[in-house]
Structures are given as structure tokens and as C-alpha cells.
C-alpha atoms as a PDB file:
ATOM      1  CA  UNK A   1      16.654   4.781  12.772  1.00  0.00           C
ATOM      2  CA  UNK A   2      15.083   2.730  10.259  1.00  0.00           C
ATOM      3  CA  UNK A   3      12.384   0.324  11.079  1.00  0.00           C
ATOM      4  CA  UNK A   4      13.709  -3.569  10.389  1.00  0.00           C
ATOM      5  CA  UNK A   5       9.767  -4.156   9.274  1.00  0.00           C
ATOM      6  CA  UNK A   6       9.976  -4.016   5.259  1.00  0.00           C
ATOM      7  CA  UNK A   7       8.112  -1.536   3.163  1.00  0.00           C
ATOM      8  CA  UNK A   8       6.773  -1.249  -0.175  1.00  0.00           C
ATOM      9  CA  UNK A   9       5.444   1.223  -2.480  1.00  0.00           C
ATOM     10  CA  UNK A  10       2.045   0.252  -4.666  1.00  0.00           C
ATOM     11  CA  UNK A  11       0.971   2.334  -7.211  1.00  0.00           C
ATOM     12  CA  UNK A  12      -2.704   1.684  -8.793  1.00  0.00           C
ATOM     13  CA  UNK A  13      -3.652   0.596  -5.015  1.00  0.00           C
ATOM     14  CA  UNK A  14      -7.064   1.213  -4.709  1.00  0.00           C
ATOM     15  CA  UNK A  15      -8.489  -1.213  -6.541  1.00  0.00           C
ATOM     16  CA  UNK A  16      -8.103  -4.417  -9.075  1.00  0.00           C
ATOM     17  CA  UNK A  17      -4.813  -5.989  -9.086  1.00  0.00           C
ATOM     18  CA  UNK A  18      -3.039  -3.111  -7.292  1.00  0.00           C
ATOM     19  CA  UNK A  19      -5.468  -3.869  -4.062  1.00  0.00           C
ATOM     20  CA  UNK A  20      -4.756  -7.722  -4.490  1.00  0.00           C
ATOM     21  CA  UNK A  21      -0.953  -6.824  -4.364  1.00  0.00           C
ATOM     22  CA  UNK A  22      -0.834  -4.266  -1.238  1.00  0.00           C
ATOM     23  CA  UNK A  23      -3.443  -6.208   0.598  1.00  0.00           C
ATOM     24  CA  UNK A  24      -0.982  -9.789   0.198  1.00  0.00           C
ATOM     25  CA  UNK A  25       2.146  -7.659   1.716  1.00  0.00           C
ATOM     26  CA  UNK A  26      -0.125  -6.843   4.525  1.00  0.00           C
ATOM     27  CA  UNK A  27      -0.799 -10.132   4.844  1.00  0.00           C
ATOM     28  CA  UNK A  28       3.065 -10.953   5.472  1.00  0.00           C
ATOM     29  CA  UNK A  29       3.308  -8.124   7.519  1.00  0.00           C
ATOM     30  CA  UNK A  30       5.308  -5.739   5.412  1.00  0.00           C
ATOM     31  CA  UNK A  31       4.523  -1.773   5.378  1.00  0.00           C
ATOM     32  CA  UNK A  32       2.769  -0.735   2.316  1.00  0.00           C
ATOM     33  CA  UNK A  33       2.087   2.767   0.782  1.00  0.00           C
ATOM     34  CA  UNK A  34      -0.808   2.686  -1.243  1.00  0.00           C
ATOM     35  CA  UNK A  35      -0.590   4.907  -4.019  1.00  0.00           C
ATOM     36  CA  UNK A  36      -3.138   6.050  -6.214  1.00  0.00           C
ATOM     37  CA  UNK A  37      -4.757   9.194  -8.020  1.00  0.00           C
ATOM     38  CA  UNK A  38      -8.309   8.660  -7.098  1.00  0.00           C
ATOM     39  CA  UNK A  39      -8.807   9.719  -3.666  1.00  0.00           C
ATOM     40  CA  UNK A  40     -11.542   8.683  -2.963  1.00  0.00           C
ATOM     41  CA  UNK A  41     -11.124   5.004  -3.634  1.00  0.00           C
ATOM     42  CA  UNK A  42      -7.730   4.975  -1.932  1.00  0.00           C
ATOM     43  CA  UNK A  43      -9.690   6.733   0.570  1.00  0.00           C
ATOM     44  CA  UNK A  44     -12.400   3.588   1.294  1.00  0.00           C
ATOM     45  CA  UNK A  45      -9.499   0.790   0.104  1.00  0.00           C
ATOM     46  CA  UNK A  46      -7.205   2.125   2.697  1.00  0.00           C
ATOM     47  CA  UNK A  47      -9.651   2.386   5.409  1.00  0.00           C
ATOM     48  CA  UNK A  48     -10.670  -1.497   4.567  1.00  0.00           C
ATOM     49  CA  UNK A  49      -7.422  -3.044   4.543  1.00  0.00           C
ATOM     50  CA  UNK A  50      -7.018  -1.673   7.497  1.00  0.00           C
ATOM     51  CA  UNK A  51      -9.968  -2.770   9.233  1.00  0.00           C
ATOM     52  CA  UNK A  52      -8.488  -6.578   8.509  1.00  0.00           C
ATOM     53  CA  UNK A  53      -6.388  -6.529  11.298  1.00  0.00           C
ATOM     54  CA  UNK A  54      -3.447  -7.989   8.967  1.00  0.00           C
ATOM     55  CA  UNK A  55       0.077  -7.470  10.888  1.00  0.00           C
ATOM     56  CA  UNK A  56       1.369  -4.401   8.047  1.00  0.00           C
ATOM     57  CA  UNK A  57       0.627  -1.139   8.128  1.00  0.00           C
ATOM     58  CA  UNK A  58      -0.919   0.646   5.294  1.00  0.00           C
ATOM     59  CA  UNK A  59      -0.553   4.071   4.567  1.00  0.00           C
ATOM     60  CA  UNK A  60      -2.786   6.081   1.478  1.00  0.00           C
ATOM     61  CA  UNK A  61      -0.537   8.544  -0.700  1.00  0.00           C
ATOM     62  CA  UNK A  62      -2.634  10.225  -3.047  1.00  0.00           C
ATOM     63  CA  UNK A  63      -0.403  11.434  -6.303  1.00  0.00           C
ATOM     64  CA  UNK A  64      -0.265  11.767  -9.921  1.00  0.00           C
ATOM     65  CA  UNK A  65       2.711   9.589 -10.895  1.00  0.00           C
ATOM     66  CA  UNK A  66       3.311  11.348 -14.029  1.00  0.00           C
ATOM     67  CA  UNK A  67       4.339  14.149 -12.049  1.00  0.00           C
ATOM     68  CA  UNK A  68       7.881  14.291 -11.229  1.00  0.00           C
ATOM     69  CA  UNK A  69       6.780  16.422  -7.852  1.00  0.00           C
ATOM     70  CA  UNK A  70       4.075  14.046  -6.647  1.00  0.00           C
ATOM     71  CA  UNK A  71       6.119  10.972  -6.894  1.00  0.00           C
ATOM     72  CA  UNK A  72       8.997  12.744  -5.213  1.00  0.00           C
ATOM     73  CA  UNK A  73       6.020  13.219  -2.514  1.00  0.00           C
ATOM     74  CA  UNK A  74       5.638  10.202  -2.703  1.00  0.00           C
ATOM     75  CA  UNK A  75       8.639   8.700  -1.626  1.00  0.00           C
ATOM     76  CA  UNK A  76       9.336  11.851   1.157  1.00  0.00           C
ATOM     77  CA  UNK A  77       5.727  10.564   2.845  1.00  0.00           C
ATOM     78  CA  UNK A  78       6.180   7.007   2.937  1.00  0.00           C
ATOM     79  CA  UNK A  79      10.320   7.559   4.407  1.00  0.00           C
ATOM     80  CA  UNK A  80       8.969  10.186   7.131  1.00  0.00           C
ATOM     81  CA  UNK A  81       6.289   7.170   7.540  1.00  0.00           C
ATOM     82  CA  UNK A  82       8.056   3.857   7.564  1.00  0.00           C
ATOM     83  CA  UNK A  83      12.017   4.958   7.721  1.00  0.00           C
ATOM     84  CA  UNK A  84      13.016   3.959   3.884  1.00  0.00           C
ATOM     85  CA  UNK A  85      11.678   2.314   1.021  1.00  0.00           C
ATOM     86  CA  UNK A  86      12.333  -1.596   0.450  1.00  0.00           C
ATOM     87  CA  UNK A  87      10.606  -2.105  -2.763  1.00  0.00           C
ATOM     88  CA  UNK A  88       8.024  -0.714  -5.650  1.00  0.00           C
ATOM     89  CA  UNK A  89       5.834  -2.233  -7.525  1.00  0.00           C
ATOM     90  CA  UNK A  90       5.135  -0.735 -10.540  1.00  0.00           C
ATOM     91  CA  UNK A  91       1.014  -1.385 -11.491  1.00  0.00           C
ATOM     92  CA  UNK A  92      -0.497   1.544 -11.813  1.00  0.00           C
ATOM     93  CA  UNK A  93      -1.703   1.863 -15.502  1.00  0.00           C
ATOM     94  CA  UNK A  94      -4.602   2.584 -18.437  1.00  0.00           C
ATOM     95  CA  UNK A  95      -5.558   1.019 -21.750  1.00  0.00           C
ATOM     96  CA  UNK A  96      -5.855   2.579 -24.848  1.00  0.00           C
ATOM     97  CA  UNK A  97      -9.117   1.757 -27.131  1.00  0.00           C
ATOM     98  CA  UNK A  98      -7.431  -0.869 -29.625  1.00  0.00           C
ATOM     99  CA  UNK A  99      -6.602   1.706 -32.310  1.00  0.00           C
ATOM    100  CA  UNK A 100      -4.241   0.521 -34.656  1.00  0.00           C
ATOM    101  CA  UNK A 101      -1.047   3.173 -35.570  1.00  0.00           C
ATOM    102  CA  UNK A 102      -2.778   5.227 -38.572  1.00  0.00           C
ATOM    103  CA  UNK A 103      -6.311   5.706 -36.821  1.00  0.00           C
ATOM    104  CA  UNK A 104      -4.558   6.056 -32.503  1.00  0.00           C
ATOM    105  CA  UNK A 105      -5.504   9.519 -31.113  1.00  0.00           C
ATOM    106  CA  UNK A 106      -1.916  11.505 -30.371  1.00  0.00           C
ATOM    107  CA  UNK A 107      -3.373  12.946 -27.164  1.00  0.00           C
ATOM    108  CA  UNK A 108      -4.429   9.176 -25.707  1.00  0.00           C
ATOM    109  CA  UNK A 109      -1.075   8.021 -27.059  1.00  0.00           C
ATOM    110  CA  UNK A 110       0.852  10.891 -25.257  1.00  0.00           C
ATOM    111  CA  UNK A 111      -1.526  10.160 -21.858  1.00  0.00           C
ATOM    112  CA  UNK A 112      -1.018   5.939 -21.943  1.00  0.00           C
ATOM    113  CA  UNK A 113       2.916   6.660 -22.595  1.00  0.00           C
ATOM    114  CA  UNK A 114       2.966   8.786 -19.638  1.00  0.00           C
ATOM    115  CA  UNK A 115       0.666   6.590 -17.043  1.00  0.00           C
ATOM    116  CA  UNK A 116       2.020   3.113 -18.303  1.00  0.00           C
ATOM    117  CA  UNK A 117       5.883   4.349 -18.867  1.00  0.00           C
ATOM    118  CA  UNK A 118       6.693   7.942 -17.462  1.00  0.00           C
ATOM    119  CA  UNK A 119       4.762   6.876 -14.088  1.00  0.00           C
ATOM    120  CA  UNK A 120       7.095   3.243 -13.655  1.00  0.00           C
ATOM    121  CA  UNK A 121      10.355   5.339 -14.759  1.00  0.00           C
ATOM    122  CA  UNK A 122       9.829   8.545 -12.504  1.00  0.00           C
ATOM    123  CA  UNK A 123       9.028   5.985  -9.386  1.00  0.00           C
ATOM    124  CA  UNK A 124      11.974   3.405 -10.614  1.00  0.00           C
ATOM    125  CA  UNK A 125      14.182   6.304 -10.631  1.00  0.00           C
ATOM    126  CA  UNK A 126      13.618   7.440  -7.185  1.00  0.00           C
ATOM    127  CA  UNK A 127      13.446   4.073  -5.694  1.00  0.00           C
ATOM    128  CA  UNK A 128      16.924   3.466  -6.762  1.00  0.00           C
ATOM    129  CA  UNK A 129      17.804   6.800  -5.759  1.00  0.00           C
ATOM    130  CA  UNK A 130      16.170   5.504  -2.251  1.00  0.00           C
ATOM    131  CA  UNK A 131      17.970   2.083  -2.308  1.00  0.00           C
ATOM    132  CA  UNK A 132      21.578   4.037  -2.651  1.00  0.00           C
ATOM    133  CA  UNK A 133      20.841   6.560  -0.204  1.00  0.00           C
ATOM    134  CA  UNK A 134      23.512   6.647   2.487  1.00  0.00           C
ATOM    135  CA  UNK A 135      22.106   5.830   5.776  1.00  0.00           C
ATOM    136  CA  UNK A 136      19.980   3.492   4.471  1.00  0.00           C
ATOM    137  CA  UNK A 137      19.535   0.204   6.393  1.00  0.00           C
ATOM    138  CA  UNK A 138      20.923  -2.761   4.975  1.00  0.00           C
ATOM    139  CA  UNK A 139      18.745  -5.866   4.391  1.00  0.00           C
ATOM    140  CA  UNK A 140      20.662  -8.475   2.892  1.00  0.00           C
ATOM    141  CA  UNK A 141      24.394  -9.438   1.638  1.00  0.00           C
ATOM    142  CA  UNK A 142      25.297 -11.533  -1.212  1.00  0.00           C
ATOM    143  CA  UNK A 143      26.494 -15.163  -0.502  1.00  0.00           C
ATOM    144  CA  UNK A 144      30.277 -13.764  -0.215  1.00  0.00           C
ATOM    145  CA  UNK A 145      29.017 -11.646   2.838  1.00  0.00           C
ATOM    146  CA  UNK A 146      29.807  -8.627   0.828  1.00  0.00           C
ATOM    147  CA  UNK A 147      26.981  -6.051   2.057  1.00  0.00           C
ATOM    148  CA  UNK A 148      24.414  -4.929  -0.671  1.00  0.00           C
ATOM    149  CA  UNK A 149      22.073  -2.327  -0.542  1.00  0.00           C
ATOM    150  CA  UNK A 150      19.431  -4.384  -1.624  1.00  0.00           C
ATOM    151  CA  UNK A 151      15.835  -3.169  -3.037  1.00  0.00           C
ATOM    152  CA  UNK A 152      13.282  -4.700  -5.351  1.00  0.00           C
ATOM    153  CA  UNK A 153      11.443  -3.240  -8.483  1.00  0.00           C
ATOM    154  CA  UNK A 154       8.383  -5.135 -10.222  1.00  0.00           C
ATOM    155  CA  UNK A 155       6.828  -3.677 -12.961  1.00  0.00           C
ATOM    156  CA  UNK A 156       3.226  -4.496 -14.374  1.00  0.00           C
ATOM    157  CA  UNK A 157       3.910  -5.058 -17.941  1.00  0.00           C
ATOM    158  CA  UNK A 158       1.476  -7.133 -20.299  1.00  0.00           C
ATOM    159  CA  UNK A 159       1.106  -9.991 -22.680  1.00  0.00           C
ATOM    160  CA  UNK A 160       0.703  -7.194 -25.261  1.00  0.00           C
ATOM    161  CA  UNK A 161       4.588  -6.601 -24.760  1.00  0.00           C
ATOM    162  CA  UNK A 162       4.806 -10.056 -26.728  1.00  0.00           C
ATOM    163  CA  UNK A 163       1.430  -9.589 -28.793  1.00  0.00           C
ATOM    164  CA  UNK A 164       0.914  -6.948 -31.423  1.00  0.00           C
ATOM    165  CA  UNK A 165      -2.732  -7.958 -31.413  1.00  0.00           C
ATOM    166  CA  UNK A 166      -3.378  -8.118 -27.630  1.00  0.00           C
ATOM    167  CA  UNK A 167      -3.998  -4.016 -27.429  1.00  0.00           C
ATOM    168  CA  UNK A 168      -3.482  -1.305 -29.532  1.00  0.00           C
ATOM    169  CA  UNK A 169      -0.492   0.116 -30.537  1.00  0.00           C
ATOM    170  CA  UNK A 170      -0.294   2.885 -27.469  1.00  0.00           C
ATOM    171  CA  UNK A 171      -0.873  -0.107 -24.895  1.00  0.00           C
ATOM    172  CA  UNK A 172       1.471  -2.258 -26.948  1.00  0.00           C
ATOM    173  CA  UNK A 173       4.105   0.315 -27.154  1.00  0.00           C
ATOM    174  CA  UNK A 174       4.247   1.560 -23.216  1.00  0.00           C
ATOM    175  CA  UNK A 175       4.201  -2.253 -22.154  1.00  0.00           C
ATOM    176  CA  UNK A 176       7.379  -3.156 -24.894  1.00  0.00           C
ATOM    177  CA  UNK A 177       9.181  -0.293 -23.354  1.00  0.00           C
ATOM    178  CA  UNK A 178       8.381  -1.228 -19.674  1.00  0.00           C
ATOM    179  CA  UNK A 179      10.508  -4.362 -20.823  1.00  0.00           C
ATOM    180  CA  UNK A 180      13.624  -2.182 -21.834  1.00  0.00           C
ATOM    181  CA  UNK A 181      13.347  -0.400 -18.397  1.00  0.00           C
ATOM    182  CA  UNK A 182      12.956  -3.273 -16.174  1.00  0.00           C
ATOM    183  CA  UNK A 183      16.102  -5.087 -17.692  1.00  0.00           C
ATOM    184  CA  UNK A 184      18.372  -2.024 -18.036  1.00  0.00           C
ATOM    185  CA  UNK A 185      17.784  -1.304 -14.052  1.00  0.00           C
ATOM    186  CA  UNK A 186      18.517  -4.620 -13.280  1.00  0.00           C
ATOM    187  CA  UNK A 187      21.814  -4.622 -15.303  1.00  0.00           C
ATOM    188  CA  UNK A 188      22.900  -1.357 -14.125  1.00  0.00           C
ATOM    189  CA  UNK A 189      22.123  -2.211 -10.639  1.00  0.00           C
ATOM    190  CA  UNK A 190      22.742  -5.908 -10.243  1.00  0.00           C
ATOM    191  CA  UNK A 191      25.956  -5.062  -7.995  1.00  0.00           C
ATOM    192  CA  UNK A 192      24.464  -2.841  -5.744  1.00  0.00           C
ATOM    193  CA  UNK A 193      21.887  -5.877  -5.330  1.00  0.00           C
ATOM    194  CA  UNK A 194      18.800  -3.907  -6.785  1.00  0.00           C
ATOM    195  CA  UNK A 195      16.988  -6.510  -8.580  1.00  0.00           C
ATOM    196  CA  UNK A 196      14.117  -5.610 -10.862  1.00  0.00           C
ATOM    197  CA  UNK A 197      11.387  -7.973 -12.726  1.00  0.00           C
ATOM    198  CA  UNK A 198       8.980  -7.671 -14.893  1.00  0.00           C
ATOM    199  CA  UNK A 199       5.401  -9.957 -14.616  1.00  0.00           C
ATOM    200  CA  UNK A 200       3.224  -9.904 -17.706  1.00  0.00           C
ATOM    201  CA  UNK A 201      -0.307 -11.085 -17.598  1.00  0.00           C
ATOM    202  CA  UNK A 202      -2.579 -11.558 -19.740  1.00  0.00           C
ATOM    203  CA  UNK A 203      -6.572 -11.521 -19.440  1.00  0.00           C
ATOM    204  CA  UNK A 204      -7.525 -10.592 -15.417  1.00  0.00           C
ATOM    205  CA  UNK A 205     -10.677  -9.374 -13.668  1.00  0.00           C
ATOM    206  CA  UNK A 206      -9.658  -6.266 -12.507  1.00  0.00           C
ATOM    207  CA  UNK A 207     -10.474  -2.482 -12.598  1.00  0.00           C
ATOM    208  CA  UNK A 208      -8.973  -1.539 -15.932  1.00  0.00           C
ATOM    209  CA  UNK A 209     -11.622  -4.082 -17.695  1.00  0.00           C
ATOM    210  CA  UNK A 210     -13.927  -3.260 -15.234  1.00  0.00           C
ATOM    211  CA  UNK A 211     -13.826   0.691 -15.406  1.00  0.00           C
ATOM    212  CA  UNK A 212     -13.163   0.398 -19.585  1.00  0.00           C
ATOM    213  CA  UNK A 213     -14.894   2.443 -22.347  1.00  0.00           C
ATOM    214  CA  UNK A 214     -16.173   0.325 -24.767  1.00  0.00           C
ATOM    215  CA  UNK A 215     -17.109   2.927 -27.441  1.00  0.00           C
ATOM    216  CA  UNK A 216     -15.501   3.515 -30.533  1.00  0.00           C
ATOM    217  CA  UNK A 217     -12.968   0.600 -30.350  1.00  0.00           C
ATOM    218  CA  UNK A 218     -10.227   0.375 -32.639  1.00  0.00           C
ATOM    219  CA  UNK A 219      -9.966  -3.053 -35.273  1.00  0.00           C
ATOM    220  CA  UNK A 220      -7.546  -4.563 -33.137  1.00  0.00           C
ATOM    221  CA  UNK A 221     -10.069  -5.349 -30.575  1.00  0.00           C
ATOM    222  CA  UNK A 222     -11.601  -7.906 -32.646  1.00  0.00           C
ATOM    223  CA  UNK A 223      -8.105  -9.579 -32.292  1.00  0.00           C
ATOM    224  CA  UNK A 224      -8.285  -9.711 -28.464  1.00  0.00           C
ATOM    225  CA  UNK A 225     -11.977 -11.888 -28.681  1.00  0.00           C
ATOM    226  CA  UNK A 226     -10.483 -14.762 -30.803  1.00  0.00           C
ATOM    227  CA  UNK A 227      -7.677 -15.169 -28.488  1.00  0.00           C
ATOM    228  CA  UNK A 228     -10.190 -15.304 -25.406  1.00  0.00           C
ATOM    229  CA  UNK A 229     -11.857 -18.085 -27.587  1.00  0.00           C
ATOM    230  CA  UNK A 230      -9.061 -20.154 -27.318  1.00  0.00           C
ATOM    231  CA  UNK A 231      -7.284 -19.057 -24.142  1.00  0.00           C
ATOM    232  CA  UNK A 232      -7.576 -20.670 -20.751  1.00  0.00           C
ATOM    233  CA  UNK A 233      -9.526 -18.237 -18.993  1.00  0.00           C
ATOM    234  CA  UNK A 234      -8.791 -15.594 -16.688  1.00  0.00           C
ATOM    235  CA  UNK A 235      -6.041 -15.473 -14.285  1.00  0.00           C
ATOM    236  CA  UNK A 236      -6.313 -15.072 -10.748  1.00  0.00           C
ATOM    237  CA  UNK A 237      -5.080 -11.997  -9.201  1.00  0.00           C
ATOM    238  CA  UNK A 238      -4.637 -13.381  -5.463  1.00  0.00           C
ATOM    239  CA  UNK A 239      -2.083 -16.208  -6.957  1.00  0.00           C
ATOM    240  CA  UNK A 240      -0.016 -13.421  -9.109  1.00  0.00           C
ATOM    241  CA  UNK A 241      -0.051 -11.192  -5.878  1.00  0.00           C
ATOM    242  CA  UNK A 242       1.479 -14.279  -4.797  1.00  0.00           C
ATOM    243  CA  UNK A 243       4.137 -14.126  -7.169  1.00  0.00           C
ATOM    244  CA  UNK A 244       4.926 -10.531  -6.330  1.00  0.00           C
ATOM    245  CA  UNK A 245       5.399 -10.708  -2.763  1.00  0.00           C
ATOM    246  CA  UNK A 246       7.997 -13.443  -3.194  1.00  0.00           C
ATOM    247  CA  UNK A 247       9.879 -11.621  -6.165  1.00  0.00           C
ATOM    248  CA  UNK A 248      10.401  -8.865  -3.227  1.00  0.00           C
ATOM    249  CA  UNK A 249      11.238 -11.202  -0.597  1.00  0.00           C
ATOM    250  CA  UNK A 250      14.271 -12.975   0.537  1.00  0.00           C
ATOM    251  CA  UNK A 251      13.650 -16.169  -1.588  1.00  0.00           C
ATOM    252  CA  UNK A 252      13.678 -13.942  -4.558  1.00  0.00           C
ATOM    253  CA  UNK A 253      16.895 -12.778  -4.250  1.00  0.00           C
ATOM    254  CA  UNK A 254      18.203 -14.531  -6.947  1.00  0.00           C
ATOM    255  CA  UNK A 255      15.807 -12.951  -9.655  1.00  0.00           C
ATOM    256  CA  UNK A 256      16.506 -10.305 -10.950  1.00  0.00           C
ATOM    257  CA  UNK A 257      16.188  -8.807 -14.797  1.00  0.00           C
ATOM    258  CA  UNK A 258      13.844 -11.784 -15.220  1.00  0.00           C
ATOM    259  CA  UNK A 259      10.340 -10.890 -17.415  1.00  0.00           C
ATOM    260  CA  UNK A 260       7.555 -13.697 -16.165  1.00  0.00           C
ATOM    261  CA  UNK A 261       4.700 -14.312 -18.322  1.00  0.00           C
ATOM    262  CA  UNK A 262       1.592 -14.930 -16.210  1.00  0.00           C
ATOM    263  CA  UNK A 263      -1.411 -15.591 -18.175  1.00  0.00           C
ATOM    264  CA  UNK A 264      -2.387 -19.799 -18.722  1.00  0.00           C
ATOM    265  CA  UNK A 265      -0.897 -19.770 -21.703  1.00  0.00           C
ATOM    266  CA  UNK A 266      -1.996 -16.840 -23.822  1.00  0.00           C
ATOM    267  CA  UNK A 267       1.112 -16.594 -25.843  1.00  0.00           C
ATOM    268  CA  UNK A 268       1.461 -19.801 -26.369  1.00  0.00           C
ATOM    269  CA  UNK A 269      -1.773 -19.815 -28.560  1.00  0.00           C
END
């Protein structure tokens, strides 16, 4: 029998935003699998989430999510774990180095592609899979009282899904797609009650600024510094956690198919 706690999938968990995220699900008590490929960060992020004493449970997956086997593992780990799979959040990702099309590297296209858009669509994929399964316990019904299966997707995407100066064109190109997947779930699946949402931010302290290569950067980069000359700042990761935890939740049950631009006003400029 499935446990009536909730439980979520985090990719990207063991560090930067992906941390923020599983460690604000903890916070409201909610299982969380956190997912990531470096084992040994997941490793010491794991062990000091748990050491909070926060009501959830966290579990560490280590997997490739490019691989169509790990995520599958995935998914089999945190079920034997936690009894199903509620929701996934999608945040796992990499940057590319600001190259425009004629001077982007195929091999670092072909690797941001398959981090930034294979990774969310093999996971997506299962996790509807998961939602549908028969057995599954049922969270929610729809105002009618007609039963739903229920299950929430959020994907990571990016300002640069709006931008074509706000990353180069691999970045730019795996976050526009991420778009097209989040709103094609959530149309083919809007019956069933799978919602899925896509946030975009825009400039945020976390690991994949923090862990960049800032050699041999592309022309577009110089792009990026005149809109943090103008923009508002950074945004915080603990409020867009925020944000996440409610898209999942029972007051977000009404949102679905819905791309949110988080970033004080970025594409506005």
C-alpha cells in the first residue's frame, strides 16, 4: 500500500537551486528523491538535509538522466522507497559557453541537448507512465468528484527560452524546447489531471554560475553583461523554491500548461 505522505523526484539535487527545491519539500514534509550525477555531493547534501530534522524524508539516487536505464532506476528506487511517485521537478541542467550558431561546438551542443532536454523528457515520460500506473493511489478529484490520477511536472526552463541573447544558441535551443514539452504534457494529460509547468528564471546564485568555465566564451556573452546592467539583480532561490512547492501542491491544482517567468523583470528590459 502506498504511503498517503507525498513524494517528489529532484533532479540536479545536490546543490544550487536543485538543493533549495528538495530541501523546501522537506520542509512541508513531503518525501523527496534527490537525484543527481555527482555522488559525492549528493552524498554530503543528502546527509545534511537530513541532519535538519525537517518532517520529509530524503532519499539520494545517484543517475545519469540521459540514460534511459538510470532514470528508469530512478523511478524503480524511489517506488520500492516511498510507494509511488507524486511529482518531478525537472532542474537538473548545464550551460553552454555563449557560442553563437556558426562558431557552437557539435559535441557541447549534442551534450546540453541531452542534459537540458533528453534528461526532462526521459524523466517526464516515466513520471506519467508512474501517474497512470494502475494501483496507483489517488490524491485528488476534480471539482465534479470525478477521480483523477493526479501528478505534477515542473520543468527548469530559462529566460533564454524568451531571449536569443541571454545564452548561446545550445542553452537557448534546449530551454525553447523544454517549453514545447512542458505544454504538450499538459495538453495531452490535462484529463487524467497531470498538470505540468514550466518556471523560467533568469540571473540566480547557484551552482551552474558558480561551477562555470569562463574560458573561451562565445560573443553572445557580452550580451548577457548589459542586461545585468540594467536588470534588477539576482533572484532568490528560497522564494522560487517557494513557487515550486505550491505548483505541486493542492492549491496548484488549477495550473497547469502555465510557463512563469521568474526573474525581476529581465525580459521586460
Amino acid at each position: 500500500m502506498a504511503s498517503t505522505t507525498l513524494s517528489v523526484i529532484v533532479t540536479g539535487a545536490a546543490a544550487g537551486l536543485g538543493k533549495c527545491i528538495a530541501t523546501e519539500f522537506l520542509k512541508r514534509g513531503w518525501q523527496v528523491a534527490l537525484v543527481d550525477i555527482a555522488a559525492d555531493k549528493l552524498s554530503a547534501a543528502t546527509e545534511e538535509l537530513r541532519a535538519l530534522g525537517h518532517q520529509g524524508e530524503a532519499l539520494a539516487v545517484e543517475a545519469d538522466i540521459t540514460n534511459e536505464e538510470s532514470v528508469k532506476a530512478i523511478f524503480d528506487k524511489t517506488v520500492a522507497a516511498f510507494g509511488q511517485v507524486d511529482a518531478l521537478v525537472n532542474c537538473a541542467g548545464i550551460m553552454d559557453k555563449f557560442h553563437g550558431t556558426g562558431e557552437q561546438d557539435v559535441a557541447l551542443w549534442n551534450k546540453v541537448l541531452d542534459v537540458n532536454l533528453n534528461g526532462a523528457f526521459l524523466l517526464s515520460r516515466l513520471a506519467v507512465q508512474e501517474f497512470l500506473r494502475e494501483g496507483r493511489v489517488v490524491r485528488n478529484g476534480d471539482a465534479t468528484g470525478e477521480v483523477k490520477t493526479g501528478g505534477a511536472i515542473i520543468n527548469i526552463a530559462s529566460i533564454a527560452a524568451f531571449r536569443g541573447g541571454a545564452a548561446g544558441v545550445a542553452y537557448t535551443a534546449s530551454k525553447f524546447a523544454v517549453l514545447g514539452l512542458t505544454t504538450s504534457t499538459a495538453a495531452a494529460y490535462a484529463r487524467q489531471g497531470i498538470r505540468c509547468n514550466a518556471i523560467c528564471p533568469g540571473g540566480m546564485a547557484t551552482s551552474i554560475a558558480e561551477d562555470f568555465d569562463y574560458s573561451n566564451l562565445g560573443q553572445l556573452f557580452s550580451s548577457v553583461m548589459k542586461i545585468n546592467e540594467v536588470s534588477a539583480g539576482l533572484s532568490d532561490t528560497g522564494r522560487l523554491a517557494r513557487l515550486v512547492a505550491f505548483l505541486c501542491g493542492e492549491d496548484g491544482q488549477d495550473i497547469s500548461g502555465a510557463v512563469i517567468k521568474v526573474d525581476r523583470g529581465w525580459t521586460a528590459v
